[in-house]
C-alpha atoms as a PDB file:
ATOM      1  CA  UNK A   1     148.899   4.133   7.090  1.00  0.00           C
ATOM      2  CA  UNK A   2     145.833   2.090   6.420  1.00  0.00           C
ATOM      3  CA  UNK A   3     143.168   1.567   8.817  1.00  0.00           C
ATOM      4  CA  UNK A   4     142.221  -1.636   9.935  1.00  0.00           C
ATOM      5  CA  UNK A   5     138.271  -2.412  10.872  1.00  0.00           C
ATOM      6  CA  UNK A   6     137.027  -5.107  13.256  1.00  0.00           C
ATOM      7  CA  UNK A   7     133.607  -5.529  15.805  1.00  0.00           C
ATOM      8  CA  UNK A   8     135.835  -4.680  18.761  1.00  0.00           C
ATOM      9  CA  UNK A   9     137.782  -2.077  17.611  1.00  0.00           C
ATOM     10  CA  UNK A  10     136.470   0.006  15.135  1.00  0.00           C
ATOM     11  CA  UNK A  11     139.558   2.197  14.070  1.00  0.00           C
ATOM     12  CA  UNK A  12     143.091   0.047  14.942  1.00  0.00           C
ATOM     13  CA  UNK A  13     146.044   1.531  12.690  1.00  0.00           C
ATOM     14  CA  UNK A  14     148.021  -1.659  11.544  1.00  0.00           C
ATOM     15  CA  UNK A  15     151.543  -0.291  11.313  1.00  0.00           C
ATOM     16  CA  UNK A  16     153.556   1.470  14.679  1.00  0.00           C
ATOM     17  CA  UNK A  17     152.523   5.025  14.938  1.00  0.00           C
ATOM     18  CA  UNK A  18     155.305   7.365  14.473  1.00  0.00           C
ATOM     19  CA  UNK A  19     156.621  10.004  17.012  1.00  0.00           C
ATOM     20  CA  UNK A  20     157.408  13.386  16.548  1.00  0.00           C
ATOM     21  CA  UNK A  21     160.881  13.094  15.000  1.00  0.00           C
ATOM     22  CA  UNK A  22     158.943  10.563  12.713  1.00  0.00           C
ATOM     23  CA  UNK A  23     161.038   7.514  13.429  1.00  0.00           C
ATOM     24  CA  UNK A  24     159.325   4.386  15.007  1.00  0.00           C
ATOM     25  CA  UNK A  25     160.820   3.414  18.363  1.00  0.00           C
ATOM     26  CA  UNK A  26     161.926   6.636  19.021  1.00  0.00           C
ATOM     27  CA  UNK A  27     161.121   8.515  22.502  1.00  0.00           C
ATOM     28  CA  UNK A  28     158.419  10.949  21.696  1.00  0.00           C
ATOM     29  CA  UNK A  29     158.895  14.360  22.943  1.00  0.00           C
ATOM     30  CA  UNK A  30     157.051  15.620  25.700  1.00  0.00           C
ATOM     31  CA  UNK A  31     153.866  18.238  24.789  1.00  0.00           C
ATOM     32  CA  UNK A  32     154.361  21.204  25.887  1.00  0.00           C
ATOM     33  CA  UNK A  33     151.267  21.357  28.068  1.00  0.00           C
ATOM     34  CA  UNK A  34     152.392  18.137  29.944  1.00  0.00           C
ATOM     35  CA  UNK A  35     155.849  19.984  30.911  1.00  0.00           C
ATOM     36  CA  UNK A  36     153.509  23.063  32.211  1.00  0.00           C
ATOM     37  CA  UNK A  37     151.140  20.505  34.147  1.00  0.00           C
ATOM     38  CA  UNK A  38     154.533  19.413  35.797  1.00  0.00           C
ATOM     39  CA  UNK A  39     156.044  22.784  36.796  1.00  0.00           C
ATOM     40  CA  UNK A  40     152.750  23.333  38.008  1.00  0.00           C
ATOM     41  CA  UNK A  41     152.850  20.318  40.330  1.00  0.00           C
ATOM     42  CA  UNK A  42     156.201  21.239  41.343  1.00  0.00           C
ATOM     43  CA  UNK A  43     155.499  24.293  42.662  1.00  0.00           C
ATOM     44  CA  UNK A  44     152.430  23.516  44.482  1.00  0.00           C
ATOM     45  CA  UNK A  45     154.358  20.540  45.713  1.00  0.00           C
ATOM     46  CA  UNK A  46     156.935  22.971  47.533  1.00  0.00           C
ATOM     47  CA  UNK A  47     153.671  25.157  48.158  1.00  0.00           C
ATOM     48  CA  UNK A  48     152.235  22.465  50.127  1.00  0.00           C
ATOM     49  CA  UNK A  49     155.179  21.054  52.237  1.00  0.00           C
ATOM     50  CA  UNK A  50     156.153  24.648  53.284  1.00  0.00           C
ATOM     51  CA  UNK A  51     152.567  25.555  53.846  1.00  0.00           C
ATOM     52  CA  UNK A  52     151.875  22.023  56.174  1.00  0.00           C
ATOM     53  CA  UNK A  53     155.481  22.958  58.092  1.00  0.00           C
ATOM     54  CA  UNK A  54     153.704  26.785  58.797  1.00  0.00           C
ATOM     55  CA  UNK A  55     150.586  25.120  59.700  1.00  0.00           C
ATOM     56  CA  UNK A  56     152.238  22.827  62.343  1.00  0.00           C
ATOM     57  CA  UNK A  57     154.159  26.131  63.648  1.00  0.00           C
ATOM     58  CA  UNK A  58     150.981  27.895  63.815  1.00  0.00           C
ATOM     59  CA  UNK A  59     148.935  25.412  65.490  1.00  0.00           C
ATOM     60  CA  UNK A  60     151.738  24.397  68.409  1.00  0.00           C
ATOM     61  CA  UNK A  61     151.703  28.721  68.656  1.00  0.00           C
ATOM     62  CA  UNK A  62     147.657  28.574  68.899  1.00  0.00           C
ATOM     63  CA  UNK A  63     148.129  25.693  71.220  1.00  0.00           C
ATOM     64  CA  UNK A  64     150.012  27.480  73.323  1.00  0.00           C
ATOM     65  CA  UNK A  65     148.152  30.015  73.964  1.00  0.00           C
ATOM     66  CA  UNK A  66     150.525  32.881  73.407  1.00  0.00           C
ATOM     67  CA  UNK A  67     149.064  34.309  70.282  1.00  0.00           C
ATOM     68  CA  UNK A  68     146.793  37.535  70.123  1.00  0.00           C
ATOM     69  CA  UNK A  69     143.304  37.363  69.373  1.00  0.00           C
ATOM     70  CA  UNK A  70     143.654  38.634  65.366  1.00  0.00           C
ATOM     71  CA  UNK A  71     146.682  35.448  64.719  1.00  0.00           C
ATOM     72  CA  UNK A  72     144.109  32.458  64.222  1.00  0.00           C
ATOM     73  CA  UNK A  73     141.326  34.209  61.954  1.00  0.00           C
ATOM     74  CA  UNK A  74     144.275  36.073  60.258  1.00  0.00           C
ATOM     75  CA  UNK A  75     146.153  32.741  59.323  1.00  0.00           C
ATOM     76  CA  UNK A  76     143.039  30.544  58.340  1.00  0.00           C
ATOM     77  CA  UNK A  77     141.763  32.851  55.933  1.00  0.00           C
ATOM     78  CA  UNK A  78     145.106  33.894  54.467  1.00  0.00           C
ATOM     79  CA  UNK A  79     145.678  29.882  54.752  1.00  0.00           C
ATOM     80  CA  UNK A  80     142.688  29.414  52.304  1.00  0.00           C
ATOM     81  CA  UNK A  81     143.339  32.155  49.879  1.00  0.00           C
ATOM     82  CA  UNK A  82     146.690  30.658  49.125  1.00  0.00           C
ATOM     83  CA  UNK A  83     145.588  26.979  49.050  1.00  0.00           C
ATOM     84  CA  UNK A  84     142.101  28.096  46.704  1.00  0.00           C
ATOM     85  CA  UNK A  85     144.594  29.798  44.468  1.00  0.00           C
ATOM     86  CA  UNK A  86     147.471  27.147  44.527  1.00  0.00           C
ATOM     87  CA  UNK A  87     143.845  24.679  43.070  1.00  0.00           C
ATOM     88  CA  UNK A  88     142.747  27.357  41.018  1.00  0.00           C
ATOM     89  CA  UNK A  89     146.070  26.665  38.968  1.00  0.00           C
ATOM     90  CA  UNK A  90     145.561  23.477  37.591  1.00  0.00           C
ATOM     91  CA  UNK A  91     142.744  23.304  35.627  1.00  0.00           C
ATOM     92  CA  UNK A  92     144.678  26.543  34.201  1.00  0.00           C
ATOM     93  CA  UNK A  93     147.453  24.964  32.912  1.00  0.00           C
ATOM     94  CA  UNK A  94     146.033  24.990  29.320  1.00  0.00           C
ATOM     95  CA  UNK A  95     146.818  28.513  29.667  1.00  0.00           C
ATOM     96  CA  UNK A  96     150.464  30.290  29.129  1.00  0.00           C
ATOM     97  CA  UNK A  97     150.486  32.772  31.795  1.00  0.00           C
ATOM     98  CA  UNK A  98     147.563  32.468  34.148  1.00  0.00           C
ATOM     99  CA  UNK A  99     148.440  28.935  36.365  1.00  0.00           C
ATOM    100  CA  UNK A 100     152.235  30.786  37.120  1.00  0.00           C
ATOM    101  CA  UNK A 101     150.332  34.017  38.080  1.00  0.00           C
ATOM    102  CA  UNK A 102     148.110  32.004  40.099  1.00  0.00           C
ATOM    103  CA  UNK A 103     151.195  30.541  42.177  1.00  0.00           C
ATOM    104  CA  UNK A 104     152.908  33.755  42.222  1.00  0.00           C
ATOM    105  CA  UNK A 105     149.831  35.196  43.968  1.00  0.00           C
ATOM    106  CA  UNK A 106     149.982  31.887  46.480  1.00  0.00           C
ATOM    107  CA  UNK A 107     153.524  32.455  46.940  1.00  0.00           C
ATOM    108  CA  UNK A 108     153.176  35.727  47.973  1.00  0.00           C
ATOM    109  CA  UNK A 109     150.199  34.962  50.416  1.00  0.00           C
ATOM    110  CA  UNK A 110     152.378  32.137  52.157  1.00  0.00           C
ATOM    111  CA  UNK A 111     155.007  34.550  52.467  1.00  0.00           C
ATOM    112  CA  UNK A 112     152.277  36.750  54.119  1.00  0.00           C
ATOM    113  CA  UNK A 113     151.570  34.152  56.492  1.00  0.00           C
ATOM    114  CA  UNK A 114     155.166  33.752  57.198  1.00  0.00           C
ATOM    115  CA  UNK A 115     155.186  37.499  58.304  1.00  0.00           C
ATOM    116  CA  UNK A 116     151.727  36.988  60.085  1.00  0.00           C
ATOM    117  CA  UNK A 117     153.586  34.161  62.113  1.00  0.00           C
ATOM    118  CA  UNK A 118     156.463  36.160  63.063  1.00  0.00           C
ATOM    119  CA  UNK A 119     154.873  38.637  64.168  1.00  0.00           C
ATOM    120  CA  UNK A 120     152.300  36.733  66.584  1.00  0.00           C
ATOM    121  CA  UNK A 121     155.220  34.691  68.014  1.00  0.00           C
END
């Protein structure tokens, strides 16, 4: 591959770049890291819609006024853990193990709010 030099571009390559099976105009595979990033957003994805539906429950139960004293404090802060960890995963997706820990660990705090809800209701 030779390298081709102009003022506007300093480094163009003058033939098509090759993929990884090596042949031009084939699809290139995915890295690996990209396919993480997405399983990552997938899961915080579901981690998000379920968490907004618990929120809604939890704030028409607040609302209503039927809800000890402990529910609201109890639900914001476990509602924070889970989102700071459920953040704390993507700039971890370089990582093999530590972003699905991460959302493991928010997984099991939503399910804790799930319980917290239950049991105020």
């Amino acid at each position: 591959m030779s390298i081709q030099t102009s003022p506007r571009t300093p480094m163009v390559p003058t033939e098509a770049p090759r993929t990884a099976q090596g042949a031009p105009g084939t699809q290139p595979v995915p890295d690996v890291r990209l396919r993480r990033l997405m399983g990552v957003c997938a899961w915080a994805l579901c981690l998000a819609v379920c968490g907004l539906i618990l929120g809604l429950i939890d704030l028409i139960l607040i609302l209503g006024g039927k809800t000890p004293g402990w529910f609201e404090p109890a639900i914001v802060v476990t509602g924070l853990v889970g989102l700071g960890l459920a953040i704390a995963a993507f700039p971890m997706t370089r990582a093999r193990q530590t972003p699905w820990l991460l959302l493991a660990s928010s997984t099991v705090v939503f399910v804790t709010g799930i319980v917290l809800t239950a049991q105020a209701s």
